[in-house]
N, C-alpha and C. Protein backbone atom coordinates (compact mmCIF):
# COMPACT_ATOMS: atom_id res chain seq x y z
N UNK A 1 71.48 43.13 105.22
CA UNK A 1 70.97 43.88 106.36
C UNK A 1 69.48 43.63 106.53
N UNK A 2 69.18 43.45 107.81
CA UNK A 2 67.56 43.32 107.76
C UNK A 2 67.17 44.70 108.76
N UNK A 3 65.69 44.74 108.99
CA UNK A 3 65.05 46.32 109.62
C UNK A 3 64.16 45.67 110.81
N UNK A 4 64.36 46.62 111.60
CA UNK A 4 63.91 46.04 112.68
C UNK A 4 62.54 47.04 113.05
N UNK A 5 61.58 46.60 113.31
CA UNK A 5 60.49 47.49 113.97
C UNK A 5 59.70 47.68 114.98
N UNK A 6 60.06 48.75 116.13
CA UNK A 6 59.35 48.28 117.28
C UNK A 6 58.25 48.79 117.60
N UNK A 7 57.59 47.69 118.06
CA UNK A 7 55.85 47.99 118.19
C UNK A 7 55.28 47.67 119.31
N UNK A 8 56.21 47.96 120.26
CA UNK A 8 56.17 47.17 121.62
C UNK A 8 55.73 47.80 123.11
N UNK A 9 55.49 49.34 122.31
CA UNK A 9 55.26 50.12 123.45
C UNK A 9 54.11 50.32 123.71
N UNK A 10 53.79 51.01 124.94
CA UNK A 10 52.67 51.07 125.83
C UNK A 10 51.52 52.06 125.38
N UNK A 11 51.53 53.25 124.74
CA UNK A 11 50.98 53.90 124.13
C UNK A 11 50.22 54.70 125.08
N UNK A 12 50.92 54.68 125.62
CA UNK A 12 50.34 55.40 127.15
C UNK A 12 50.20 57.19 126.92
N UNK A 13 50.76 57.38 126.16
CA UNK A 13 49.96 59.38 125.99
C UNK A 13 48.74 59.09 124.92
N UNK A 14 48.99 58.37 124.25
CA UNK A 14 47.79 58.15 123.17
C UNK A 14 46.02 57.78 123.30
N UNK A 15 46.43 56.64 124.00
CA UNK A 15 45.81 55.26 124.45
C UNK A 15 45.47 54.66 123.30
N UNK A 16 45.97 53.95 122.88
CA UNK A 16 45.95 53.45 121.52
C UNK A 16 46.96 53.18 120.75
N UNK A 17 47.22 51.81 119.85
CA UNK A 17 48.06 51.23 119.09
C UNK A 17 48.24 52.09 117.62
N UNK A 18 49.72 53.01 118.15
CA UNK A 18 49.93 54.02 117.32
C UNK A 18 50.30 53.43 115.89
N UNK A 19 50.63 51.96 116.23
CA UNK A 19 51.16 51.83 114.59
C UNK A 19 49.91 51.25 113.76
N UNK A 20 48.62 51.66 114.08
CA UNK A 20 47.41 51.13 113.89
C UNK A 20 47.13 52.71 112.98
N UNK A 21 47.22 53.56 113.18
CA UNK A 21 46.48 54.48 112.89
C UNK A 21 46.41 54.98 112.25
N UNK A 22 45.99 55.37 111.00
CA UNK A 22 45.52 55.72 109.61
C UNK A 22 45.82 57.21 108.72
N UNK A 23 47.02 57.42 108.16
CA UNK A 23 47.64 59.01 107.66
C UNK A 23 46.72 58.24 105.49
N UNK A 24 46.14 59.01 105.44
CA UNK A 24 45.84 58.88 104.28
C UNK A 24 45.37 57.85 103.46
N UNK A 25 44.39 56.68 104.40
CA UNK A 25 44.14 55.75 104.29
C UNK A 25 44.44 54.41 104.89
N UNK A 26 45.92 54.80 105.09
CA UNK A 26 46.70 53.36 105.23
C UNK A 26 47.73 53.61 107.15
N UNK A 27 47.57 52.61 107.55
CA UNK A 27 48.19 52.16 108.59
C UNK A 27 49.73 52.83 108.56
N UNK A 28 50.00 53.63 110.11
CA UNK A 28 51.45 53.52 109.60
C UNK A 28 52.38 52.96 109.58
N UNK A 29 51.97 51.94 110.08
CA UNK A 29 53.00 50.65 110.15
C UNK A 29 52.89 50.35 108.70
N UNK A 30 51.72 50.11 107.70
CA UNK A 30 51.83 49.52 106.36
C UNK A 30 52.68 50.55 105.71
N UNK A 31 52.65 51.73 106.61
CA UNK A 31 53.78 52.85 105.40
C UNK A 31 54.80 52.34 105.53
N UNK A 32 55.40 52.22 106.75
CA UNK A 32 57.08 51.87 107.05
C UNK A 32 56.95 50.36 106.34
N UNK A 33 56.64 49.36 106.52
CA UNK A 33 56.81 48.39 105.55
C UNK A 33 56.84 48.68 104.03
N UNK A 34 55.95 49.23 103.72
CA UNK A 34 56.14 49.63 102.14
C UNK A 34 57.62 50.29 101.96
N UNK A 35 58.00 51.17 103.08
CA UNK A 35 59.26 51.99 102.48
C UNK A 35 60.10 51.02 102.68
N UNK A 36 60.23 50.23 103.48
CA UNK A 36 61.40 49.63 104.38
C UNK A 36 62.41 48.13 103.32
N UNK A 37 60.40 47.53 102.66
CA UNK A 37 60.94 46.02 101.88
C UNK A 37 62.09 46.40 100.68
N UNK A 38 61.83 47.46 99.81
CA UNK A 38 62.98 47.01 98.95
C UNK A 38 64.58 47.34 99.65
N UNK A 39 64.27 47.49 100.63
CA UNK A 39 65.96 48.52 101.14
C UNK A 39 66.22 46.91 102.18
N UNK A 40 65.38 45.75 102.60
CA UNK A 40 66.03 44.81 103.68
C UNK A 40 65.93 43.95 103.25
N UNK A 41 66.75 42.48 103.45
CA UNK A 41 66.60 41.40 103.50
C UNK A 41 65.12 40.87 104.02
N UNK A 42 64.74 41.17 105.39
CA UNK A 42 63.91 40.61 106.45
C UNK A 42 63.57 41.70 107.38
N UNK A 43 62.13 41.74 107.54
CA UNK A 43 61.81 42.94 108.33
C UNK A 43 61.26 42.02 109.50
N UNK A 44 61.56 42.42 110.81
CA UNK A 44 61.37 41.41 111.67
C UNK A 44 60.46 42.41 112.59
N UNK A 45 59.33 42.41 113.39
CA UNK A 45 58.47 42.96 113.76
C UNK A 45 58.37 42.59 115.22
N UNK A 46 58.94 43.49 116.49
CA UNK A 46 59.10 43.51 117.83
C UNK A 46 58.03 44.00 118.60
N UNK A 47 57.06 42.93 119.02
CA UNK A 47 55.75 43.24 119.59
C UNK A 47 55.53 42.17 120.67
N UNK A 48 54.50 42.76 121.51
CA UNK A 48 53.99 41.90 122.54
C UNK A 48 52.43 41.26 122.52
N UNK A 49 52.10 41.82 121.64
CA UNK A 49 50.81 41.47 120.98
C UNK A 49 50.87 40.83 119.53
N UNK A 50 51.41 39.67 119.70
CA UNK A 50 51.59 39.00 117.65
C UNK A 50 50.32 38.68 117.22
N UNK A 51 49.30 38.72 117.97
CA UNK A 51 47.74 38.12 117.76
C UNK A 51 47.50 39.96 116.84
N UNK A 52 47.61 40.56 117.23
CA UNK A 52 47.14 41.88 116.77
C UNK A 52 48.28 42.30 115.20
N UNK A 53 49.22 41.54 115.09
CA UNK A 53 49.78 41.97 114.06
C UNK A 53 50.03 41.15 112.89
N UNK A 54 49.40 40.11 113.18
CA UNK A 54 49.77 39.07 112.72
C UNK A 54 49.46 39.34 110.69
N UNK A 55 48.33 39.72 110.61
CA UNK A 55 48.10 40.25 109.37
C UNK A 55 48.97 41.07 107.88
N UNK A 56 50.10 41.64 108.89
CA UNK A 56 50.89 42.15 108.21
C UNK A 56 51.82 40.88 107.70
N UNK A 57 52.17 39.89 108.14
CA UNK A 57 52.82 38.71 107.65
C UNK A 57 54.05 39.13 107.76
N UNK A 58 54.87 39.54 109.31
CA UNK A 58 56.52 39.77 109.49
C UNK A 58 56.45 38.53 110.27
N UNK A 59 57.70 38.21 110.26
CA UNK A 59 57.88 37.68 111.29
C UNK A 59 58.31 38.38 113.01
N UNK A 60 57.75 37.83 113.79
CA UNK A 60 57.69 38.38 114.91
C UNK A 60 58.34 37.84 115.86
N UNK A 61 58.73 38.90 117.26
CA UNK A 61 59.35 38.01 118.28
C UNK A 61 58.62 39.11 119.36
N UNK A 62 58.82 38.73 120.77
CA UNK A 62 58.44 39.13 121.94
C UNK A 62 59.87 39.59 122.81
N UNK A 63 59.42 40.71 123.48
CA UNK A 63 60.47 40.83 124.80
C UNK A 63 60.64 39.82 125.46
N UNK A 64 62.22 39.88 125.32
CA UNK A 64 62.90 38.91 126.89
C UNK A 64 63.00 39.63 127.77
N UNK A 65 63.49 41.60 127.77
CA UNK A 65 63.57 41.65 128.60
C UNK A 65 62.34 42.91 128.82
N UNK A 66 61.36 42.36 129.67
CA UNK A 66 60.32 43.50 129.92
C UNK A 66 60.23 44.66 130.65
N UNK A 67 59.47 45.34 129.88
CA UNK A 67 58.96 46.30 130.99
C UNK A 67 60.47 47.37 129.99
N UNK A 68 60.99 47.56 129.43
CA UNK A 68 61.95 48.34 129.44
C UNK A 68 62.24 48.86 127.77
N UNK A 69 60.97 49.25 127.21
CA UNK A 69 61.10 50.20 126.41
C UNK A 69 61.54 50.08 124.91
N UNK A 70 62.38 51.05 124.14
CA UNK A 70 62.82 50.46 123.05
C UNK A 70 64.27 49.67 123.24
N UNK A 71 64.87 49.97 124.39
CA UNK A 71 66.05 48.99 124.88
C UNK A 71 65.70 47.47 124.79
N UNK A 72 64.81 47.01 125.35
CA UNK A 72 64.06 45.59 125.44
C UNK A 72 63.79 45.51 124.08
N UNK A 73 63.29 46.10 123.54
CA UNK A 73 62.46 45.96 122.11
C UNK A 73 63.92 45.57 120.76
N UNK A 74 65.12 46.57 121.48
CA UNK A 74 66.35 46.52 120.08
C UNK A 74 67.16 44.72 120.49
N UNK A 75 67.17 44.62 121.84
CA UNK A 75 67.60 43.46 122.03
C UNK A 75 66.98 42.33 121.90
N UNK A 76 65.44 42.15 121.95
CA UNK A 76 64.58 41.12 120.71
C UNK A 76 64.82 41.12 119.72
N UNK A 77 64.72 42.15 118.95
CA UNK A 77 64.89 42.25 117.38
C UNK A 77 66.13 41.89 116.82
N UNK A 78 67.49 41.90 117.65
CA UNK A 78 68.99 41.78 117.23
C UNK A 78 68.97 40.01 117.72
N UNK A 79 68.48 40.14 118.27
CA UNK A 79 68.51 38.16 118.79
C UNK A 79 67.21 37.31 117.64
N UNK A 80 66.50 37.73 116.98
CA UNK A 80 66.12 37.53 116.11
C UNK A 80 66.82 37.81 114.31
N UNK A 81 67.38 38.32 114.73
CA UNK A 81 68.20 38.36 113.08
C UNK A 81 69.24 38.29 112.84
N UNK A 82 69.41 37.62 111.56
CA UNK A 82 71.04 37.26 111.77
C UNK A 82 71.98 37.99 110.85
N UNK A 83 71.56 38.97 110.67
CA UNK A 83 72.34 40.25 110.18
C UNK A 83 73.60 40.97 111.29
N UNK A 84 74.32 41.20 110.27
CA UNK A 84 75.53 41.84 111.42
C UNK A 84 75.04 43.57 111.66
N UNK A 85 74.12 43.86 110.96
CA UNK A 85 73.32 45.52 111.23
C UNK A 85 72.37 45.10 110.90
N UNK A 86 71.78 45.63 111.76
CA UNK A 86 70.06 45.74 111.57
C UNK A 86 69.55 47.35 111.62
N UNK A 87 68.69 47.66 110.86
CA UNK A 87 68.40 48.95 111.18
C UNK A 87 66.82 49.04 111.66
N UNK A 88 67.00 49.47 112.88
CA UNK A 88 66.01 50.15 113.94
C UNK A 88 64.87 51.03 114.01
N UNK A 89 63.88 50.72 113.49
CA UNK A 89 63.27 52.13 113.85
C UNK A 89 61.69 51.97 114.79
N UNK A 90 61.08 52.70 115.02
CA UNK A 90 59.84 53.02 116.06
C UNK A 90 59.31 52.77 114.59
N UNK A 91 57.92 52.21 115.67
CA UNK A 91 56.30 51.69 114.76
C UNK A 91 55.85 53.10 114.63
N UNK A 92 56.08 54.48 114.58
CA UNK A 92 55.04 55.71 114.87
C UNK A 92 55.60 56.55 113.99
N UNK A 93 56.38 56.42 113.05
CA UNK A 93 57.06 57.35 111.93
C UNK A 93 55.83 57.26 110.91
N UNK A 94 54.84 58.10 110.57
CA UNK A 94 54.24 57.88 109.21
C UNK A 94 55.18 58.58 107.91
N UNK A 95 56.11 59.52 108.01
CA UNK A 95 56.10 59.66 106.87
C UNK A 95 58.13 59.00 106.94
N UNK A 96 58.53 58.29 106.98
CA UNK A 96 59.85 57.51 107.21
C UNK A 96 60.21 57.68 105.41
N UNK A 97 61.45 58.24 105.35
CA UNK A 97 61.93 58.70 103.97
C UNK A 97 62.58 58.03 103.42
N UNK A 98 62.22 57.06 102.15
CA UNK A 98 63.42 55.69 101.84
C UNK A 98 64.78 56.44 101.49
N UNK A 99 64.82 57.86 101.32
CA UNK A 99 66.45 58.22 100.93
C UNK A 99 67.20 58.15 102.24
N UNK A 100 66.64 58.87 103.27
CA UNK A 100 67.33 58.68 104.26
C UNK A 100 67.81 57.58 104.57
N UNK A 101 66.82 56.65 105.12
CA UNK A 101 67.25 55.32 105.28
C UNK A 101 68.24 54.61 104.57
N UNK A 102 68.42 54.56 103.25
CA UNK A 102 69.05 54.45 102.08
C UNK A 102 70.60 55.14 102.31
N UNK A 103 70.50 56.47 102.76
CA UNK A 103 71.85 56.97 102.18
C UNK A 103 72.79 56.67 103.92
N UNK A 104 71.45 56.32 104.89
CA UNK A 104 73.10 55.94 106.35
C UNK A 104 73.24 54.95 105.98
N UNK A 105 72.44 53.98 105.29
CA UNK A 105 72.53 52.26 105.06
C UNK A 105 73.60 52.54 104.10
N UNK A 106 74.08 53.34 103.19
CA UNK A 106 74.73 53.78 102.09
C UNK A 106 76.76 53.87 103.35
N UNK A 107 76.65 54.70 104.54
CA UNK A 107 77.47 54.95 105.29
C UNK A 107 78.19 53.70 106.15
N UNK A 108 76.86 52.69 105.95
CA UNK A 108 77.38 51.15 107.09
C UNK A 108 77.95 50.61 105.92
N UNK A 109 77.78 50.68 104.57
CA UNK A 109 77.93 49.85 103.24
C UNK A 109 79.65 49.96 103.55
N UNK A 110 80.29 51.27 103.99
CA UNK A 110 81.29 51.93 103.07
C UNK A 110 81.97 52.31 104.54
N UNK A 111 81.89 51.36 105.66
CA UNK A 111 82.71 51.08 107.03
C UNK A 111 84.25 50.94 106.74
N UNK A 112 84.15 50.14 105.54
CA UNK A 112 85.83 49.81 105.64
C UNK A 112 86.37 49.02 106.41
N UNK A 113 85.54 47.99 107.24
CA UNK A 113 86.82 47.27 108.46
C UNK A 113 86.00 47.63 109.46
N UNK A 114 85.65 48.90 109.50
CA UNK A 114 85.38 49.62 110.60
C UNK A 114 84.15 48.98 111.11
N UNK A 115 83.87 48.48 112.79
CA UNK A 115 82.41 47.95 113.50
C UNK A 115 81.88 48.82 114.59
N UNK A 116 81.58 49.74 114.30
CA UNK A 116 80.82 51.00 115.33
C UNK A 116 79.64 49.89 115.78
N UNK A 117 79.86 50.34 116.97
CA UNK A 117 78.37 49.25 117.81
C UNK A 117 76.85 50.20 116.89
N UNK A 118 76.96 51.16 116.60
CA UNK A 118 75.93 52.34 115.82
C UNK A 118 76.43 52.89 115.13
N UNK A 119 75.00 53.02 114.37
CA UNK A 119 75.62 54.43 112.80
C UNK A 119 74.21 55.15 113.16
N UNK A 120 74.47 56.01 113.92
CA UNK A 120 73.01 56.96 113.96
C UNK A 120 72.70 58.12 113.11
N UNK A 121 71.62 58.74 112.53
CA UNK A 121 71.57 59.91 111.80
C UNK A 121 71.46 61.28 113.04
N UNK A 122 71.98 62.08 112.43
CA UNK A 122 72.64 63.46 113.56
C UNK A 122 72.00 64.25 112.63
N UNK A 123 71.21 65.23 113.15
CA UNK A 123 70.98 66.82 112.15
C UNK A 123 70.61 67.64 113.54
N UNK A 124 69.99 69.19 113.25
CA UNK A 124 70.04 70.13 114.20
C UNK A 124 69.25 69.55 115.17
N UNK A 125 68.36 69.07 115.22
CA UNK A 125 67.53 68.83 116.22
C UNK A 125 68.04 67.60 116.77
N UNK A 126 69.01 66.77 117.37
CA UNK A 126 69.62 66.12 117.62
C UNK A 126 70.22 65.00 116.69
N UNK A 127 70.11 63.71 117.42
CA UNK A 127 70.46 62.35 116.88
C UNK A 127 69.11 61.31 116.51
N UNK A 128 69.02 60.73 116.20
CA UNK A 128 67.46 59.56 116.00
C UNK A 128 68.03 58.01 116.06
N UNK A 129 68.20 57.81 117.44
CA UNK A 129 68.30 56.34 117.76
C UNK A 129 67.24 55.50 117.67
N UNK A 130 65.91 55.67 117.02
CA UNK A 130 65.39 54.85 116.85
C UNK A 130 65.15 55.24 115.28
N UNK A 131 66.07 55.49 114.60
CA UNK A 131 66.37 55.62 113.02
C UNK A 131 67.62 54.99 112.76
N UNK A 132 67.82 54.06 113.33
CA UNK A 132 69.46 53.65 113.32
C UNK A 132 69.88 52.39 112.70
N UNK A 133 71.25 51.97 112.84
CA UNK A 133 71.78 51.12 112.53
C UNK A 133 72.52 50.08 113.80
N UNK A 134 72.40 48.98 114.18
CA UNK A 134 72.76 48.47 115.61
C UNK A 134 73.45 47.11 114.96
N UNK A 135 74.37 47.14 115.70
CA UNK A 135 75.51 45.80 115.46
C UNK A 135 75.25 44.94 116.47
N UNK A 136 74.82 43.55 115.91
CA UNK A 136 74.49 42.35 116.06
C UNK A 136 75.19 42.21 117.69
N UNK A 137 75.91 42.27 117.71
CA UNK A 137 76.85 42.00 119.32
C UNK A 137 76.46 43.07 120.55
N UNK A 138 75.36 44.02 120.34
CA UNK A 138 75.12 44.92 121.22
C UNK A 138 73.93 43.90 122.26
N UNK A 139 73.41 43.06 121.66
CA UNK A 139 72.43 42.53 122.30
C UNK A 139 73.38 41.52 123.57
N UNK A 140 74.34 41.14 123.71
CA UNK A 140 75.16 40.90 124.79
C UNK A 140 75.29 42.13 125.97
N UNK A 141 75.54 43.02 125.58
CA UNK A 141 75.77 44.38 126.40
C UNK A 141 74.35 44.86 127.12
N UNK A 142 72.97 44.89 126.35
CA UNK A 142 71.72 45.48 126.89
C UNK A 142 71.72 44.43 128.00
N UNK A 143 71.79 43.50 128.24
CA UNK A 143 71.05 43.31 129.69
C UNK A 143 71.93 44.22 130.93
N UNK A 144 73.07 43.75 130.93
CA UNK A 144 74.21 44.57 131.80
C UNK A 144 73.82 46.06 131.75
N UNK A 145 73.56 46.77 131.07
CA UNK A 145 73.22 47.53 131.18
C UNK A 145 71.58 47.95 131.49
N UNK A 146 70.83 47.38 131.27
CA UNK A 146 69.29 47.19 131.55
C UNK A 146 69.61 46.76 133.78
N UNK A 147 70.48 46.03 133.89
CA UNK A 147 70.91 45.76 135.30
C UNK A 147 71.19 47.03 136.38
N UNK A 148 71.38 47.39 135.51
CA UNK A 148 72.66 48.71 136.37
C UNK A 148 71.53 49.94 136.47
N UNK A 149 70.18 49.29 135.51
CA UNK A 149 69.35 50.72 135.40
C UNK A 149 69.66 51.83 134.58
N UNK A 150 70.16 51.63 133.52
CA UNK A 150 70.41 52.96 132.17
C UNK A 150 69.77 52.03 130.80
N UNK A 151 68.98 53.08 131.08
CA UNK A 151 67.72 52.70 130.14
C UNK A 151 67.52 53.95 128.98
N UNK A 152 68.47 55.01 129.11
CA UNK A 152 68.48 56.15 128.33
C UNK A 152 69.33 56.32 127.23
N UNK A 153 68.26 55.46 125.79
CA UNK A 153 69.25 54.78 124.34
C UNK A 153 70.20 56.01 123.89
N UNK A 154 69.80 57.17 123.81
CA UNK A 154 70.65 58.94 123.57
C UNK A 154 72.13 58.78 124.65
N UNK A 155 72.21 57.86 125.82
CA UNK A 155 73.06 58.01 126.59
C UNK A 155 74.22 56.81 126.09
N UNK A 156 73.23 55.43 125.79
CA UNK A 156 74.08 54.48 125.54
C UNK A 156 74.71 54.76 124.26
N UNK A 157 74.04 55.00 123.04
CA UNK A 157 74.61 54.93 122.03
C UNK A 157 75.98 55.77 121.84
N UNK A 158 76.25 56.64 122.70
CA UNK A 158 77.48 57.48 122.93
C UNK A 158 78.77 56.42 123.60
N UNK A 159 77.80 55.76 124.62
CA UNK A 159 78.88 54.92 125.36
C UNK A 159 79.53 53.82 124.90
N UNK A 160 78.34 53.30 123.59
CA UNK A 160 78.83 51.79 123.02
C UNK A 160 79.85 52.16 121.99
N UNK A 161 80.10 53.19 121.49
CA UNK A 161 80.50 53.75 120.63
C UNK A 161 79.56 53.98 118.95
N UNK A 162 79.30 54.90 118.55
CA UNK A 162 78.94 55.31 117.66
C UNK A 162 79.48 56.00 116.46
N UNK A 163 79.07 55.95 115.16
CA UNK A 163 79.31 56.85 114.18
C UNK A 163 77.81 57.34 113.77
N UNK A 164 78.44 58.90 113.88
CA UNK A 164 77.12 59.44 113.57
C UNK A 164 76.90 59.95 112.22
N UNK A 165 75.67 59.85 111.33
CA UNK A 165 75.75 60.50 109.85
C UNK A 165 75.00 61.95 110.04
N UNK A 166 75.81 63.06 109.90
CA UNK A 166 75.13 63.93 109.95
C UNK A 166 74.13 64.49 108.41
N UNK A 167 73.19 64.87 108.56
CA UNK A 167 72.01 64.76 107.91
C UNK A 167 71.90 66.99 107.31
N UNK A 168 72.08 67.30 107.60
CA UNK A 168 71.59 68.74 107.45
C UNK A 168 72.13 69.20 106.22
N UNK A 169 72.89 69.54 105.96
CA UNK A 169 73.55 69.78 103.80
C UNK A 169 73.30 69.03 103.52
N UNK A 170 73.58 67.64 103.60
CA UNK A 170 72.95 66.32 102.21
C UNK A 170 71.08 66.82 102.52
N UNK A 171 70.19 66.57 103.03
CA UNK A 171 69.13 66.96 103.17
C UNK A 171 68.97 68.45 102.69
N UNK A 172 69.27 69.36 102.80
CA UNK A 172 69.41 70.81 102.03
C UNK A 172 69.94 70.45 100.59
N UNK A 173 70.67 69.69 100.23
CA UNK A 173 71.01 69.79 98.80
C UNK A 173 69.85 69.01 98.20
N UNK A 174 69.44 68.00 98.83
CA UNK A 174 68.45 66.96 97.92
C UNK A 174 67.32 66.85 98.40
N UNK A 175 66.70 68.03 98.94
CA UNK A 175 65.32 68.64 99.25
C UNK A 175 64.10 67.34 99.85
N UNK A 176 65.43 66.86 101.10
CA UNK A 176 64.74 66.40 102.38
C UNK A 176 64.25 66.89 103.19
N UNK A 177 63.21 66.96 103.62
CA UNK A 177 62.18 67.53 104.92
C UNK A 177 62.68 66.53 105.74
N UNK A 178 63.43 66.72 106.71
CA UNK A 178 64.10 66.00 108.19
C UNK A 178 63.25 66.23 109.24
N UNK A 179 62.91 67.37 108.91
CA UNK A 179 61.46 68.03 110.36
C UNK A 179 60.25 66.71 109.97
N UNK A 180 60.03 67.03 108.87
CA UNK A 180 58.57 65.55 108.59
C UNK A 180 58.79 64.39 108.68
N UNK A 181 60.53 63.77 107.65
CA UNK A 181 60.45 62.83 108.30
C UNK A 181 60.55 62.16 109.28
N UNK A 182 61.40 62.98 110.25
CA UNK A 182 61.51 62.10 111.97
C UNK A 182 60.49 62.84 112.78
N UNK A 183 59.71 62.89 112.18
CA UNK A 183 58.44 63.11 113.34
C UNK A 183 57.53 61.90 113.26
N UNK A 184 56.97 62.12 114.81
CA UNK A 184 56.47 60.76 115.15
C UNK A 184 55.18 60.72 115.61
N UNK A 185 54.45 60.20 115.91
CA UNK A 185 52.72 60.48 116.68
C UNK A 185 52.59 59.42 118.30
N UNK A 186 52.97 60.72 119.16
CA UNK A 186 52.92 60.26 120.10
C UNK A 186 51.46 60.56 120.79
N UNK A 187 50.74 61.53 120.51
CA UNK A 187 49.59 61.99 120.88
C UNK A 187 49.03 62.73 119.98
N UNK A 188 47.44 62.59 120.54
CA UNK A 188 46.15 62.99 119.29
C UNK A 188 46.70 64.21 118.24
N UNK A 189 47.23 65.13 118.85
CA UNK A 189 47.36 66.62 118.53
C UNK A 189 48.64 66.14 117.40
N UNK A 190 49.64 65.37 117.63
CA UNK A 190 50.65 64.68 116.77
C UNK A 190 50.19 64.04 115.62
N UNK A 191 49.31 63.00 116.09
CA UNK A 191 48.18 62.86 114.89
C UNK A 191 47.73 63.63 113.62
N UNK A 192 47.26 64.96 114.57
CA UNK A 192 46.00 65.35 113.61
C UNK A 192 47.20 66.19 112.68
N UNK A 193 48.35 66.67 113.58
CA UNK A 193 48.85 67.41 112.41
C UNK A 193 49.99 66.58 111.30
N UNK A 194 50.48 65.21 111.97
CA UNK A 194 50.43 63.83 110.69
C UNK A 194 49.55 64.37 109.77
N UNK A 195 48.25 64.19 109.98
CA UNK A 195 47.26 64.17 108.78
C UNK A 195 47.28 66.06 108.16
N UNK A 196 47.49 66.48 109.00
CA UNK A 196 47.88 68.55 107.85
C UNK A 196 48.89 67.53 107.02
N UNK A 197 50.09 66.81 107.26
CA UNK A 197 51.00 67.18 106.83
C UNK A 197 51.28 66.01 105.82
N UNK A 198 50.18 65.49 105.81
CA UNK A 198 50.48 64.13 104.50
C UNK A 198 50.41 64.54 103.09
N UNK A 199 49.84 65.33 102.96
CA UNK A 199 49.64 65.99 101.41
C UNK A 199 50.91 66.82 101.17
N UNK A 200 51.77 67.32 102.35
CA UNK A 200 52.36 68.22 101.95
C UNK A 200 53.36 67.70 101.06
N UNK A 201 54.57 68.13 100.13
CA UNK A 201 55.84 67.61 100.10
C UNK A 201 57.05 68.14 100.59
């Protein structure tokens, strides 16, 4: 399995390259790489700026199809790897939990036969499609659908078919914070309380 990471967005509530920005010293993009290498084959890095990322040493690819979000961004990254799952996530997670990641990657392990176009994580506060798992053959389907104008990944991943891992008792038994880890920094105020919340456990 390889991990896919998208870094492709506009940063438009921020103004500024969120996976640039610094929780406790370090970049959060260098966090999600640190968590991400022992759990993938190949971490492949989905950006439109490779001059600006180049430092981290992923390999990189660009949108084919622009202008269109983390949809554009999952269908670069799946045409770049030759994994039959790749797992998905946004450049803006600083605190990204290797158990989590670990125990749905643990759920695609133990399919059986079974090829869900997704294996998404589910707890109270919804689903996290950009915490996911995406089957190699979905990148045929995003343009057709990028055509038609449904650009809303919470809508598709229902339609392509999914298995969802629900997250809320396994996280209560093995004293996961789900609130910290799928939070993301979309703006300053997101930021600053990233940084309250890096010390915490």
């Amino acid at each position: 399995m390889n991990a896919i990471i998208l870094a492709g967005g506009k940063n438009s509530r921020i103004g500024t390259r969120k996976a640039l920005l610094e929780i406790d010293g370090k970049q959060i993009l260098a966090r999600i790489i640190e968590t991400l290498k022992p759990l993938f084959a190949e971490i492949i890095l989905v950006t439109n700026e490779p001059e600006v990322y180049q430092s981290f040493g992923l390999p990189m690819v660009q949108d084919e199809i622009c202008g269109e979000g983390p949809l554009g961004g999952i269908h670069a990254g799946l045409g770049a790897s030759q994994a039959t799952y790749s797992f998905v996530v946004a450049c803006d997670m600083p605190f990204l939990d290797r158990r989590i990641v670990e125990y749905v990657q643990d759920q695609v392990r133990s399919l059986n036969g079974a090829t869900p176009a997704c294996i998404v994580p589910r707890w109270e506060k919804g689903i996290e499609p950009l915490h996911a798992f995406y089957h190699r053959d979905l990148r045929t389907l995003i343009p057709a659908e990028v055509a038609q104008g449904q650009r809303k990944l919470g809508y598709l991943v229902r339609k392509w078919g999914t298995t969802f891992v629900d997250l809320d008792q396994w996280a209560a038994e093995n004293g996961v914070d789900l609130l910290k880890a799928f939070s993301n920094v979309n703006t300053w105020a997101e930021f600053e309380q990233a940084q309250n919340n890096s010390g915490k456990k």
